[in-house]
N, C-alpha and C. Protein backbone atom coordinates (compact mmCIF):
# COMPACT_ATOMS: atom_id res chain seq x y z
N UNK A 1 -58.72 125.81 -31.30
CA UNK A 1 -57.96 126.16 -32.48
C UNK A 1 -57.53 124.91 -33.25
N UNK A 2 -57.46 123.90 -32.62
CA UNK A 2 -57.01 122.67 -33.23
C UNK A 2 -57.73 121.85 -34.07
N UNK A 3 -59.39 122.24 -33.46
CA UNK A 3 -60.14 121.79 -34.34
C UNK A 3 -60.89 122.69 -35.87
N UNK A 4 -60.41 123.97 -35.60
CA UNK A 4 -60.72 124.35 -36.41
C UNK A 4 -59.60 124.24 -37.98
N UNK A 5 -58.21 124.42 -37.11
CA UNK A 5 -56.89 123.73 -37.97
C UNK A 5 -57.27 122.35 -39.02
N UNK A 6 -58.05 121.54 -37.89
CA UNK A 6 -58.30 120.38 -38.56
C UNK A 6 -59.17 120.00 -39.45
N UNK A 7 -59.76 121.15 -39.29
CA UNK A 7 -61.56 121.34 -40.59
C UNK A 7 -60.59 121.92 -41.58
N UNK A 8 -59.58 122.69 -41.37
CA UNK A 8 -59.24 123.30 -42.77
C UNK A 8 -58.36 121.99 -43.16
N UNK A 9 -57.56 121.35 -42.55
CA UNK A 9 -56.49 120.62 -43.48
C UNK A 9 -57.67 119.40 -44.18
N UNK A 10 -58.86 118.94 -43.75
CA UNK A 10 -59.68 118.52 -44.28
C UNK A 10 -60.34 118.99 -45.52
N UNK A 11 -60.43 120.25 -44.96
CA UNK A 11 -61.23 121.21 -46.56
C UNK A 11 -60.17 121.09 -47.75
N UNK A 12 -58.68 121.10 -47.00
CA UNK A 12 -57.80 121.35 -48.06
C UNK A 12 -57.26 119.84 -48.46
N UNK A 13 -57.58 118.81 -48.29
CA UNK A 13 -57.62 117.59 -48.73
C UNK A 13 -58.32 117.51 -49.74
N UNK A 14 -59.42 117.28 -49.29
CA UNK A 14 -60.90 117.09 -50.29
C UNK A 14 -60.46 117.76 -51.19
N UNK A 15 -60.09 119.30 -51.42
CA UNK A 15 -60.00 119.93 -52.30
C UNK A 15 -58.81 119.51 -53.50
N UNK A 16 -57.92 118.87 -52.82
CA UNK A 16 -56.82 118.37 -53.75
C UNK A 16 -56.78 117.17 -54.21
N UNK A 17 -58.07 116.18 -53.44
CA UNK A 17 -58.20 114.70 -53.99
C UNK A 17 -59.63 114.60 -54.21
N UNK A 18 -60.42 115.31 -54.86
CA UNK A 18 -61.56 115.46 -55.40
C UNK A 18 -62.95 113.87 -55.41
N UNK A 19 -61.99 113.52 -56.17
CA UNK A 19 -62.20 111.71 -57.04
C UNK A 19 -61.76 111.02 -55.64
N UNK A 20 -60.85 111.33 -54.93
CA UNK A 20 -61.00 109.94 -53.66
C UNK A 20 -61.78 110.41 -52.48
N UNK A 21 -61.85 111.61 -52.46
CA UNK A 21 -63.14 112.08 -51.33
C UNK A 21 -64.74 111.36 -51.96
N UNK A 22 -64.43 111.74 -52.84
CA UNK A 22 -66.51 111.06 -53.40
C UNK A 22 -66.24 109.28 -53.39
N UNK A 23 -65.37 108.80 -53.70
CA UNK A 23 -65.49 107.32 -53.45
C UNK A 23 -64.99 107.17 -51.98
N UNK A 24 -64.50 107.79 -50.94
CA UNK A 24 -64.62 107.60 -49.53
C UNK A 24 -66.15 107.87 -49.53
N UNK A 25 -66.33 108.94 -49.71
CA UNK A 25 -68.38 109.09 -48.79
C UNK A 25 -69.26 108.39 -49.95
N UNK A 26 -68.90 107.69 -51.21
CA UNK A 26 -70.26 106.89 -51.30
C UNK A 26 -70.10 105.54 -51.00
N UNK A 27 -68.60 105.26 -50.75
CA UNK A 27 -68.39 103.82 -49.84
C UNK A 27 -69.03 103.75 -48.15
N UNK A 28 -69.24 105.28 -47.63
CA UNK A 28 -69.79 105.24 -46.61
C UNK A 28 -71.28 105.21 -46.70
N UNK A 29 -72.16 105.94 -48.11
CA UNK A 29 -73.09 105.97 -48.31
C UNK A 29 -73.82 104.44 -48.66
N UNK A 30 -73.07 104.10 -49.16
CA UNK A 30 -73.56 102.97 -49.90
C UNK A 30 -73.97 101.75 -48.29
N UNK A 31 -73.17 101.68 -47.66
CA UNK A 31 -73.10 100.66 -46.24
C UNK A 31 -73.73 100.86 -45.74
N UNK A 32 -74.31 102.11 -45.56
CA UNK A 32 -75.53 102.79 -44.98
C UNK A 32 -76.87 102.07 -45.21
N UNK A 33 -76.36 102.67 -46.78
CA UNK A 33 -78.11 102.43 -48.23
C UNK A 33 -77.97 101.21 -47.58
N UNK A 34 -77.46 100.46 -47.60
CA UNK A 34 -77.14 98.73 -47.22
C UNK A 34 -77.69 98.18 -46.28
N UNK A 35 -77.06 99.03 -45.16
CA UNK A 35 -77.77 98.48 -43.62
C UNK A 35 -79.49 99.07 -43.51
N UNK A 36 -79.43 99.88 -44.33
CA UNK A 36 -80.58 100.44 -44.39
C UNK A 36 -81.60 99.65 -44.59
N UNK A 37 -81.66 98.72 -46.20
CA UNK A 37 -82.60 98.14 -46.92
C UNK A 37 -82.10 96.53 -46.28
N UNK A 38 -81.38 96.19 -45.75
CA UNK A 38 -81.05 95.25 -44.45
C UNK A 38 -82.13 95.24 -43.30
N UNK A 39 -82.04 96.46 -43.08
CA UNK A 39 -83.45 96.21 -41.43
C UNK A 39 -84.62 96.33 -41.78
N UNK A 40 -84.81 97.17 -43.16
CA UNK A 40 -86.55 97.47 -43.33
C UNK A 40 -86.61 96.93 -44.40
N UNK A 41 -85.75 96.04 -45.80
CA UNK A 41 -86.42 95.32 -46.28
C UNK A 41 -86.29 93.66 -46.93
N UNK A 42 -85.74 93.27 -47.29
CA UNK A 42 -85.59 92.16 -47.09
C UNK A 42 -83.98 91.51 -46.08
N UNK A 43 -83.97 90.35 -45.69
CA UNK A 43 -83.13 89.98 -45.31
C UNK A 43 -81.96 89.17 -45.83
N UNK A 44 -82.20 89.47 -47.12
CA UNK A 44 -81.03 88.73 -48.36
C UNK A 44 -80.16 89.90 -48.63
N UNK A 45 -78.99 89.44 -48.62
CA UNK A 45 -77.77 90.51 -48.71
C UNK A 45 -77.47 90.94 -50.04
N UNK A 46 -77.72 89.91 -50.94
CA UNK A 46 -77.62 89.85 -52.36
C UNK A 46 -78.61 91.10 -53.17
N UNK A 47 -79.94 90.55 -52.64
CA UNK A 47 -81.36 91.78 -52.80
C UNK A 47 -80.56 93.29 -52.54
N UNK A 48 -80.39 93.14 -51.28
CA UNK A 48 -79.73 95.09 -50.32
C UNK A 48 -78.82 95.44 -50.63
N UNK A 49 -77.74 95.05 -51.37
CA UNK A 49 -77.05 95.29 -52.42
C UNK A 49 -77.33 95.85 -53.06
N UNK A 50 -77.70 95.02 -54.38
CA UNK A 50 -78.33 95.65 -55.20
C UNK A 50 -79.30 96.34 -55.29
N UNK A 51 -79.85 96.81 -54.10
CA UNK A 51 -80.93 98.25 -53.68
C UNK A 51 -80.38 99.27 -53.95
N UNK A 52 -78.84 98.84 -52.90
CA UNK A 52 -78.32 99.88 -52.48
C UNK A 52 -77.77 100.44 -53.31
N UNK A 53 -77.12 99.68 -54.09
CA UNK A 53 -76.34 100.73 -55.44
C UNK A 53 -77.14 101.14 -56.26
N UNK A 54 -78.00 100.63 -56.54
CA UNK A 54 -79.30 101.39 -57.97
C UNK A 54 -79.90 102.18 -57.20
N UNK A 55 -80.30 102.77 -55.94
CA UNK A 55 -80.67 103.71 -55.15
C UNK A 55 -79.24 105.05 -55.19
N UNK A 56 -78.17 104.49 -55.27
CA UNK A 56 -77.26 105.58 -54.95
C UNK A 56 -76.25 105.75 -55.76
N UNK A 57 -76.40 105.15 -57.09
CA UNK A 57 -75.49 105.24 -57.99
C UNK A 57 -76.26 106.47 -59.00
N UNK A 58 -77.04 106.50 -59.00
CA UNK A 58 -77.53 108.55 -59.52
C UNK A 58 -77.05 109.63 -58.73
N UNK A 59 -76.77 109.87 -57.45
CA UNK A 59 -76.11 110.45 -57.00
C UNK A 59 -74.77 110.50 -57.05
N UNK A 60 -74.13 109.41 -57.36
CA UNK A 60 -72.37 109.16 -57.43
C UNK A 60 -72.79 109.77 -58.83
N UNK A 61 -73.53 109.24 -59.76
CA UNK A 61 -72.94 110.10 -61.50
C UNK A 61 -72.79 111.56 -60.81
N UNK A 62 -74.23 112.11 -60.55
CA UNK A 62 -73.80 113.70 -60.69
C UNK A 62 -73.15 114.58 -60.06
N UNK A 63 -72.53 113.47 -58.92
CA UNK A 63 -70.92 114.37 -58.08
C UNK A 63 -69.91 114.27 -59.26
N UNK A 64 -70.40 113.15 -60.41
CA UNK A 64 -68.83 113.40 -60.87
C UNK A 64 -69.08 114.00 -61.77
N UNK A 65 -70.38 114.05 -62.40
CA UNK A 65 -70.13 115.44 -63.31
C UNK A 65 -69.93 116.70 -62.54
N UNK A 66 -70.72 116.98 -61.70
CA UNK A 66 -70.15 118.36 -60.94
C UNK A 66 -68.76 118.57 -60.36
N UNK A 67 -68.14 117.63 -60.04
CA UNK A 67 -67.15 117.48 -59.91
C UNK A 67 -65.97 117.65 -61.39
N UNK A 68 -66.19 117.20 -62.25
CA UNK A 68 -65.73 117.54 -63.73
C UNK A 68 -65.81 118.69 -64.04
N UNK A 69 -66.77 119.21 -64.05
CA UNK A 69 -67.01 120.50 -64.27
C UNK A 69 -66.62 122.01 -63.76
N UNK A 70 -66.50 121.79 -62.35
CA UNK A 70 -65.79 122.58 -61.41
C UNK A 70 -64.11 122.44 -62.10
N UNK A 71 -63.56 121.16 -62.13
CA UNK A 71 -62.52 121.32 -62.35
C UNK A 71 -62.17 121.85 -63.54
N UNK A 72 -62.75 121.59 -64.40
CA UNK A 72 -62.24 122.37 -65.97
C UNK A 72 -62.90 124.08 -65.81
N UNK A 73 -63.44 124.23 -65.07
CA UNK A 73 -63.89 125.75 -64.80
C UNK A 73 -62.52 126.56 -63.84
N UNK A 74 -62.00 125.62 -62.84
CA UNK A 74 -61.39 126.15 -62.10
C UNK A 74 -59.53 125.91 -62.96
N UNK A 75 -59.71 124.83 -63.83
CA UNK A 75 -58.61 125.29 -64.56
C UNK A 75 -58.19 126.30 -65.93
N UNK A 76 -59.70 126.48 -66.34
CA UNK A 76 -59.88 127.68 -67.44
C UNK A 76 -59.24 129.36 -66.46
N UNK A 77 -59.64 129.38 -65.68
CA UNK A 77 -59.43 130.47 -64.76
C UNK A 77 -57.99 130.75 -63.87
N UNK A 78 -57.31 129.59 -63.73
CA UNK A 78 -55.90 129.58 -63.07
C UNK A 78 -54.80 130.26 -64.72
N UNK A 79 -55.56 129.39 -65.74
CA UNK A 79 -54.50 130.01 -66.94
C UNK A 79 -54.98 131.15 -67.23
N UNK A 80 -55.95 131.77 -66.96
CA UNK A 80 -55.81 133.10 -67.06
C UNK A 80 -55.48 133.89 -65.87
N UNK A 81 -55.48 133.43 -65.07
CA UNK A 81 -54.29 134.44 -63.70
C UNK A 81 -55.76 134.79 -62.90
N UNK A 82 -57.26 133.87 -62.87
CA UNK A 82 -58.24 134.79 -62.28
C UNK A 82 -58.64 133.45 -61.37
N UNK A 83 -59.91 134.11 -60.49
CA UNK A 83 -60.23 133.08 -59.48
C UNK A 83 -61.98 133.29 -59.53
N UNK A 84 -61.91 132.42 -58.97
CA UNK A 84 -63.84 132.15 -58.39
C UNK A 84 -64.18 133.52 -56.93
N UNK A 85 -64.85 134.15 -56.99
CA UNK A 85 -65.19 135.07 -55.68
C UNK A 85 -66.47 135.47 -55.93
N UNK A 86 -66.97 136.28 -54.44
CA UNK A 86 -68.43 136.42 -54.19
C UNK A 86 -67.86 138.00 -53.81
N UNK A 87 -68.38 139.03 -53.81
CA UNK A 87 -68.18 140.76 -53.43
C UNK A 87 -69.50 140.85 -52.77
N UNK A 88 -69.11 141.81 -52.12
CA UNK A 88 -70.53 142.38 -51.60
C UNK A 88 -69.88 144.01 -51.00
N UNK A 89 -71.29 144.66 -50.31
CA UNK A 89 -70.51 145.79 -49.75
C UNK A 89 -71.22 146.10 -48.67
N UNK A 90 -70.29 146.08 -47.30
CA UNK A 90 -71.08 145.62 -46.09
C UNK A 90 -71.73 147.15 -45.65
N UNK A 91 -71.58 148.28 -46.68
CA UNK A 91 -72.22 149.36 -45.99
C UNK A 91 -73.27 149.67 -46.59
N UNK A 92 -73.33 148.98 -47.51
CA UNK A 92 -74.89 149.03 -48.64
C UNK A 92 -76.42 149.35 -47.30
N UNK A 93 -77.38 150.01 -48.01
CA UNK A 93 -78.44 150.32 -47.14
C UNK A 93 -79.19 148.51 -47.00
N UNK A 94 -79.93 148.42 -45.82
CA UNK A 94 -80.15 147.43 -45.37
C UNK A 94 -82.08 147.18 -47.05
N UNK A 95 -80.74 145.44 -47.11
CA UNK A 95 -82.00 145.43 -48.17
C UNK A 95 -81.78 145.70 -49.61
N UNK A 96 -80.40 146.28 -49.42
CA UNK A 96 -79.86 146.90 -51.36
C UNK A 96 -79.21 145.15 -51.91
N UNK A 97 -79.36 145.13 -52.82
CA UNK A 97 -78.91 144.21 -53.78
C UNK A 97 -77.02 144.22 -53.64
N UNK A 98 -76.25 145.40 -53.06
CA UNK A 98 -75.41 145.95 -52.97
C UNK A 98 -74.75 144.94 -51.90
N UNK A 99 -76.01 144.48 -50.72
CA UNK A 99 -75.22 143.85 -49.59
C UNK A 99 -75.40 142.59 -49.77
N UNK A 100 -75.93 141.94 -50.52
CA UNK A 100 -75.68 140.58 -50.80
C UNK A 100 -74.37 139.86 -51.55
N UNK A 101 -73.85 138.45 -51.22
CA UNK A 101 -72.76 138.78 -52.15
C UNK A 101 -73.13 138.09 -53.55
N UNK A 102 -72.37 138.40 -54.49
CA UNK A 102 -72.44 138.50 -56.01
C UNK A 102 -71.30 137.42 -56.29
N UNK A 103 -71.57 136.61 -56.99
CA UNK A 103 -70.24 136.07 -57.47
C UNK A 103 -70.05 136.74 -58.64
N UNK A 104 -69.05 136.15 -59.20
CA UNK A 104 -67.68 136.64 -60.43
C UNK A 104 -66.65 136.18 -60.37
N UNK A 105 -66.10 136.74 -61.57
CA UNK A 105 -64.68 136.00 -61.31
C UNK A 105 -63.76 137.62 -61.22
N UNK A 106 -62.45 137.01 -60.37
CA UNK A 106 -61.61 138.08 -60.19
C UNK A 106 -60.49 138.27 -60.82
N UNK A 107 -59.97 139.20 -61.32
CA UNK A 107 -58.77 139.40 -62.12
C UNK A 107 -57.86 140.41 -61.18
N UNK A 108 -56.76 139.93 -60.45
CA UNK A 108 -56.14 140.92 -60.27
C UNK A 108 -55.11 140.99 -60.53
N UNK A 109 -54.58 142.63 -60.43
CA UNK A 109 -53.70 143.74 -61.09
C UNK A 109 -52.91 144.27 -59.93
N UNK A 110 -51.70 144.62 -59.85
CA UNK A 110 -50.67 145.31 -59.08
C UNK A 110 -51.53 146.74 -58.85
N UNK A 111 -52.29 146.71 -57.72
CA UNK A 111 -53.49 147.59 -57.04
C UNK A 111 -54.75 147.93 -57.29
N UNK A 112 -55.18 146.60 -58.19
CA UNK A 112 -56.19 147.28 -59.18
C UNK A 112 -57.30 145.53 -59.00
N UNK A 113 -58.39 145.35 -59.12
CA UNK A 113 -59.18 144.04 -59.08
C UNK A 113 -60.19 144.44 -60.20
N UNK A 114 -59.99 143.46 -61.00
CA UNK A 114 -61.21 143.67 -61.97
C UNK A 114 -62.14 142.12 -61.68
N UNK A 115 -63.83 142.85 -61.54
CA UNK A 115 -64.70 141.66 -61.40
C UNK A 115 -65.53 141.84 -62.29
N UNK A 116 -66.02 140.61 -62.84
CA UNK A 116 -66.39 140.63 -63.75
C UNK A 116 -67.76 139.33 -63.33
N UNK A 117 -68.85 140.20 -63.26
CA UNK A 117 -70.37 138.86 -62.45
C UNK A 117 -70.28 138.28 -63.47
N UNK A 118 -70.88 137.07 -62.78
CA UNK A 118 -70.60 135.61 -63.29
C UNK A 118 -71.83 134.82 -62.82
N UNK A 119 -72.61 133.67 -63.29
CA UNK A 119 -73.54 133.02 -63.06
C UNK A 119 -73.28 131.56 -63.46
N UNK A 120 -73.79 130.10 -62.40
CA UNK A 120 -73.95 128.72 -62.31
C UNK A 120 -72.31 128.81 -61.73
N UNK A 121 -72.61 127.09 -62.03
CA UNK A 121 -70.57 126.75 -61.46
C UNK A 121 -69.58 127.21 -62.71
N UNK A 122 -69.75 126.93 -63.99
CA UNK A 122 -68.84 127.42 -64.77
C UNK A 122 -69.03 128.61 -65.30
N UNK A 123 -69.69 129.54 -64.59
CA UNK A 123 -69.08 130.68 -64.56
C UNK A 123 -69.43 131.62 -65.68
N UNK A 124 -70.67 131.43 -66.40
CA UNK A 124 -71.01 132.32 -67.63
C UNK A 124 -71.04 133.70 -67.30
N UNK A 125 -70.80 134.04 -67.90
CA UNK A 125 -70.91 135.67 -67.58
C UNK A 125 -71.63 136.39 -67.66
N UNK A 126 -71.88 137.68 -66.86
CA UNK A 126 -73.00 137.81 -66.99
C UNK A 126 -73.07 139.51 -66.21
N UNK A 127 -73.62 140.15 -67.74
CA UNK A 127 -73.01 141.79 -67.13
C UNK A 127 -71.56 142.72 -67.81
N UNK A 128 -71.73 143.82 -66.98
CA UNK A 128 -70.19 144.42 -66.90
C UNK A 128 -69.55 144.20 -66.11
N UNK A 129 -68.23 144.39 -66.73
CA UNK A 129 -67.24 144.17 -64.97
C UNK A 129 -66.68 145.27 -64.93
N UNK A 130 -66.44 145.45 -63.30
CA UNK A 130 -65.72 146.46 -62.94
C UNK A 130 -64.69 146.72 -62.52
N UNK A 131 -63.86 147.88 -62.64
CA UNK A 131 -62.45 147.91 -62.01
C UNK A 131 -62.67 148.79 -60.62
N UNK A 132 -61.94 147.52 -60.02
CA UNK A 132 -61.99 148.60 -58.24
C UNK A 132 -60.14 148.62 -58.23
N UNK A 133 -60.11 150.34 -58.04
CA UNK A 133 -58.57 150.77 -57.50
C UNK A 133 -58.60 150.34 -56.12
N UNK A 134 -57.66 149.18 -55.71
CA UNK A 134 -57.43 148.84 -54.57
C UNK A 134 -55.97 149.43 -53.60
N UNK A 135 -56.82 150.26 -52.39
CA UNK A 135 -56.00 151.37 -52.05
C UNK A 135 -55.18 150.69 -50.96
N UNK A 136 -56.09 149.35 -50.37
CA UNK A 136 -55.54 148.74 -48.88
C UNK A 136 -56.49 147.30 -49.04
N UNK A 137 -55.69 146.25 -48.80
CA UNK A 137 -56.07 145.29 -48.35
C UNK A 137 -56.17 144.70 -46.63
N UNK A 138 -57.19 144.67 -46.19
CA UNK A 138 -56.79 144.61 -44.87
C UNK A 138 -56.41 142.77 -44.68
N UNK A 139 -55.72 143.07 -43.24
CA UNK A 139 -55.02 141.77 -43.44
C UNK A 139 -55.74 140.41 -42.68
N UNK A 140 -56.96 140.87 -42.09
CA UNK A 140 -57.89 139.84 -40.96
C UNK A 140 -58.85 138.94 -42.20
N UNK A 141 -58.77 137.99 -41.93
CA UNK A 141 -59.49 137.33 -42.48
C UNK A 141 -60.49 136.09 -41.46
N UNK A 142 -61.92 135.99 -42.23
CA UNK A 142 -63.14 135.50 -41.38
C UNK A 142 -63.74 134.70 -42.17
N UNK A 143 -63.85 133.42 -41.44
CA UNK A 143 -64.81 131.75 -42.33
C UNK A 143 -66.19 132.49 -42.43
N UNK A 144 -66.67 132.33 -43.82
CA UNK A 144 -68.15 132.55 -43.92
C UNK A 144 -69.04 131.51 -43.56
N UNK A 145 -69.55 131.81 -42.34
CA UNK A 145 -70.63 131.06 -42.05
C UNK A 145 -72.09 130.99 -41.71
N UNK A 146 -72.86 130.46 -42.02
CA UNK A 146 -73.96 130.85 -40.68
C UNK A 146 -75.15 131.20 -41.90
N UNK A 147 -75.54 132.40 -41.58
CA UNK A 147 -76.47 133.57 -42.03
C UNK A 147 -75.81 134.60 -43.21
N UNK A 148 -74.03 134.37 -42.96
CA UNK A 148 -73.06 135.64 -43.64
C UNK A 148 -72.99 134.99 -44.96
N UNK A 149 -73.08 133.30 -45.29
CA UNK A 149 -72.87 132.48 -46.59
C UNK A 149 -74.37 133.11 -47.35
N UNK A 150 -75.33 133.27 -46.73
CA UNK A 150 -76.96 133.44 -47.35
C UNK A 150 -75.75 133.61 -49.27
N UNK A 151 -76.60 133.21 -50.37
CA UNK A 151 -76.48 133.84 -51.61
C UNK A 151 -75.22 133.40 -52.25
N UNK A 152 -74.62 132.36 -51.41
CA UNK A 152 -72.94 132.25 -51.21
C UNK A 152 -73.32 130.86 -51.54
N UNK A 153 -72.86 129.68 -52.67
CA UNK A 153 -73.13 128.13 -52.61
C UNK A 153 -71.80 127.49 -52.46
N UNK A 154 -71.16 128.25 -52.38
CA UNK A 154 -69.36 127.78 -51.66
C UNK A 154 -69.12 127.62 -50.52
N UNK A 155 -68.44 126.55 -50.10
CA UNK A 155 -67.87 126.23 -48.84
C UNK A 155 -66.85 126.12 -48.58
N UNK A 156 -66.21 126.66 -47.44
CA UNK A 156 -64.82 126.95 -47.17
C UNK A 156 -64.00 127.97 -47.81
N UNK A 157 -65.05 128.85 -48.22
CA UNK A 157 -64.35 130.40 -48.60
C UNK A 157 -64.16 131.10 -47.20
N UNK A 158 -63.27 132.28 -47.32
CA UNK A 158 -62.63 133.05 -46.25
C UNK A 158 -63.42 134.50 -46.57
N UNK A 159 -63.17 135.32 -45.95
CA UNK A 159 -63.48 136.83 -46.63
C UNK A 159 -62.32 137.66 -45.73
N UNK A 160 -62.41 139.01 -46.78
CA UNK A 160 -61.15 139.85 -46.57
C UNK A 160 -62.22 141.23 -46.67
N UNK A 161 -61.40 142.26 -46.24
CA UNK A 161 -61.97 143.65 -46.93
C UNK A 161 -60.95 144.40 -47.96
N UNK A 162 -61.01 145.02 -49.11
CA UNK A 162 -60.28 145.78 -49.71
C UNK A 162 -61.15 147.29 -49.57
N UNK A 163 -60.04 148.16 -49.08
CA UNK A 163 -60.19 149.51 -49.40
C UNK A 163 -60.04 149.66 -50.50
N UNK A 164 -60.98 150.21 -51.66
CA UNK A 164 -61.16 151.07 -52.66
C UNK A 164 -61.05 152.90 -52.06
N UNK A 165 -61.01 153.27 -53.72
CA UNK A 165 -60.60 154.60 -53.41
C UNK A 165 -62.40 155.26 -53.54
N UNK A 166 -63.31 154.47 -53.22
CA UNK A 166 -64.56 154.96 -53.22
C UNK A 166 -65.37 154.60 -52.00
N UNK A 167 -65.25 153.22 -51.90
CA UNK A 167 -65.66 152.29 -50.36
C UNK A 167 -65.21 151.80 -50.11
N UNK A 168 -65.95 150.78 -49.48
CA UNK A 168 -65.11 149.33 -48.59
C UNK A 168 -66.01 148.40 -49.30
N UNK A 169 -65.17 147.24 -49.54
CA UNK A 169 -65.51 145.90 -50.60
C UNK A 169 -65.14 144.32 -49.81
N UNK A 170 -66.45 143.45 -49.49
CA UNK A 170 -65.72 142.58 -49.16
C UNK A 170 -65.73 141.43 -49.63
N UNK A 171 -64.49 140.82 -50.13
CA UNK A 171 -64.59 139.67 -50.86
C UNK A 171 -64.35 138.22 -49.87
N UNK A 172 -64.65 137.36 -50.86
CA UNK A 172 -64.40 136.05 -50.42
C UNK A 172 -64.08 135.39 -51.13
N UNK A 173 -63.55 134.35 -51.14
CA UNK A 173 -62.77 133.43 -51.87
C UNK A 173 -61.95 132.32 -50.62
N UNK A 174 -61.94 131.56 -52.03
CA UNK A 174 -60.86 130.31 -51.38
C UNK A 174 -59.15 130.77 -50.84
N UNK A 175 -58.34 129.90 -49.54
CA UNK A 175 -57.72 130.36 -48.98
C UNK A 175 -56.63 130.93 -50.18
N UNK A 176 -56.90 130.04 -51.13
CA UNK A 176 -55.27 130.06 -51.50
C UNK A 176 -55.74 131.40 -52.61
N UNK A 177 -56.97 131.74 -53.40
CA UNK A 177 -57.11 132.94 -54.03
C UNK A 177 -56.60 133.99 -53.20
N UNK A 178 -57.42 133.78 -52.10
CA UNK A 178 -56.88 135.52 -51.18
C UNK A 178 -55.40 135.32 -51.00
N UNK A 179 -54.21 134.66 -50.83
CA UNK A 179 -53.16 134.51 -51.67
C UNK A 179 -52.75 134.90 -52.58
N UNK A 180 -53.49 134.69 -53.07
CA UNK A 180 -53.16 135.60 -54.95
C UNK A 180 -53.58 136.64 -54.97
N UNK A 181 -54.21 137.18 -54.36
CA UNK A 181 -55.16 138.05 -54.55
C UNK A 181 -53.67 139.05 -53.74
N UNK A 182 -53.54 138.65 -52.74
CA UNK A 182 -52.62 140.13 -51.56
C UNK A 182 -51.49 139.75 -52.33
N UNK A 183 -50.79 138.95 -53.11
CA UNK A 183 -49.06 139.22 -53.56
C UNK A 183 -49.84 140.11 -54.83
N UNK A 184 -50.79 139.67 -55.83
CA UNK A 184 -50.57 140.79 -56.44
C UNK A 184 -50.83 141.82 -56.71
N UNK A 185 -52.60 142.08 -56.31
CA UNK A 185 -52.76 143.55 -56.08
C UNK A 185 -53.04 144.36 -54.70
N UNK A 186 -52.29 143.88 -53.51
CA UNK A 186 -52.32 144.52 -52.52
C UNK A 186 -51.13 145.28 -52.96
N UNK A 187 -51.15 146.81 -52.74
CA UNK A 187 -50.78 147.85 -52.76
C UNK A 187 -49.15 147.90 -51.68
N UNK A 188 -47.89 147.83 -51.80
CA UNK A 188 -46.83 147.98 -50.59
C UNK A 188 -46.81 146.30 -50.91
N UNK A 189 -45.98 146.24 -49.06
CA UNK A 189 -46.10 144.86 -48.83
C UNK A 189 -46.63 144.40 -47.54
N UNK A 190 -48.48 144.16 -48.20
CA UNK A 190 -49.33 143.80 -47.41
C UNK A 190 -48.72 142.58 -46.58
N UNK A 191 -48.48 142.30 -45.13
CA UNK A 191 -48.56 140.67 -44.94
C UNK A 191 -50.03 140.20 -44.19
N UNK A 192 -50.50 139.55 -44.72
CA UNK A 192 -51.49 138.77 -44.49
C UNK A 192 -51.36 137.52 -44.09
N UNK A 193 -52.42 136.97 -42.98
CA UNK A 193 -51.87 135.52 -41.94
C UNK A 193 -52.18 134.99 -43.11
N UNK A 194 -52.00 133.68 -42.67
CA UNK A 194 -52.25 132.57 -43.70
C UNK A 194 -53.28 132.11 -42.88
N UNK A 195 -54.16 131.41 -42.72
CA UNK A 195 -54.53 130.60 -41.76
C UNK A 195 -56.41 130.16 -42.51
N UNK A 196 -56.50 129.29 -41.80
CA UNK A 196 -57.80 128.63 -42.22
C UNK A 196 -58.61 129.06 -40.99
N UNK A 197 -59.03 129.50 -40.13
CA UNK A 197 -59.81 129.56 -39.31
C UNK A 197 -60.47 130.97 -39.62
């Protein structure tokens, strides 16, 4: 349990220092690129250097545009009261488009979730959205991993189930959405763990 505690307070680092996580791992990348072009190609430090950064400085740009980009996506969406999520529906017939998950973004309502599919990182839209009457939020929550992420390009989302008044719906999202998600449209007063594992 401790180590799994410790993958989340990690996930939830990174997540809040964006810009000093990518200059920690390309300071690790780079020493690498370094020692790298050190053993197999020349033996001047000056040369492997400068390998190493013109080899790995295209990769540092486009973490930080993706990194830019996520963030002005994920702050367009906090001022409107909505979040990043993936749905799916785990009773769909084996093979329906139904059981894969879908991203969108989520809007929720005092018992009510409106999703609205969504496509890339910022989130174009794409489709109708729908309103699911949310009758029950259940309160267990499970790390997507493995085979269950397939269709999923997020990491360190959780998943939940909401009872609708038609099926069962299961979403995923980041810890602190499903947060938002149970104060405001779980139905009563759902309590739900908190927890990263």
């Amino acid at each position: 349990m401790d180590r799994v505690a410790g993958s989340y307070r990690g996930q939830m680092w990174v997540r809040k220092h964006p810009y000093l996580a990518l200059a920690i791992g390309y300071l690790l990348v780079f020493a690498f690129t370094t020692c790298v072009w050190l053993i197999v190609g020349s033996n001047d430090l000056a040369d492997s250097l400068s390998k190493a950064f013109m080899s790995t400085l295209i990769y540092v740009l486009l973490a930080l545009f993706q990194i830019k980009n996520l963030r002005k996506t994920q702050k367009r969406l906090d001022e409107a009261g909505q979040f990043r999520t993936f749905i799916r529906n785990p009773d769909s017939l084996p093979g329906s488009l139904s059981g894969i998950w879908n991203q969108g973004i989520a809007t929720p309502a005092p018992g009510s979730l409106r999703f609205q599919p969504a496509v890339y990182d910022n989130l174009e839209l794409s489709g109708r959205s729908t309103e699911l009457n949310v009758v029950e939020v259940l309160p267990e929550r499970r790390k997507v991993t493995g085979k269950d992420r397939k269709y999923m390009p997020a990491h360190g989302f959780r998943a939940i189930t909401l009872m609708t008044e038609t099926n069962k719906i299961e979403l995923a999202a980041s810890p602190e959405s499903l947060d938002k998600l149970i104060e405001i449209a779980g139905p009563g007063s759902i309590q739900a763990p908190r927890m990263g594992g």
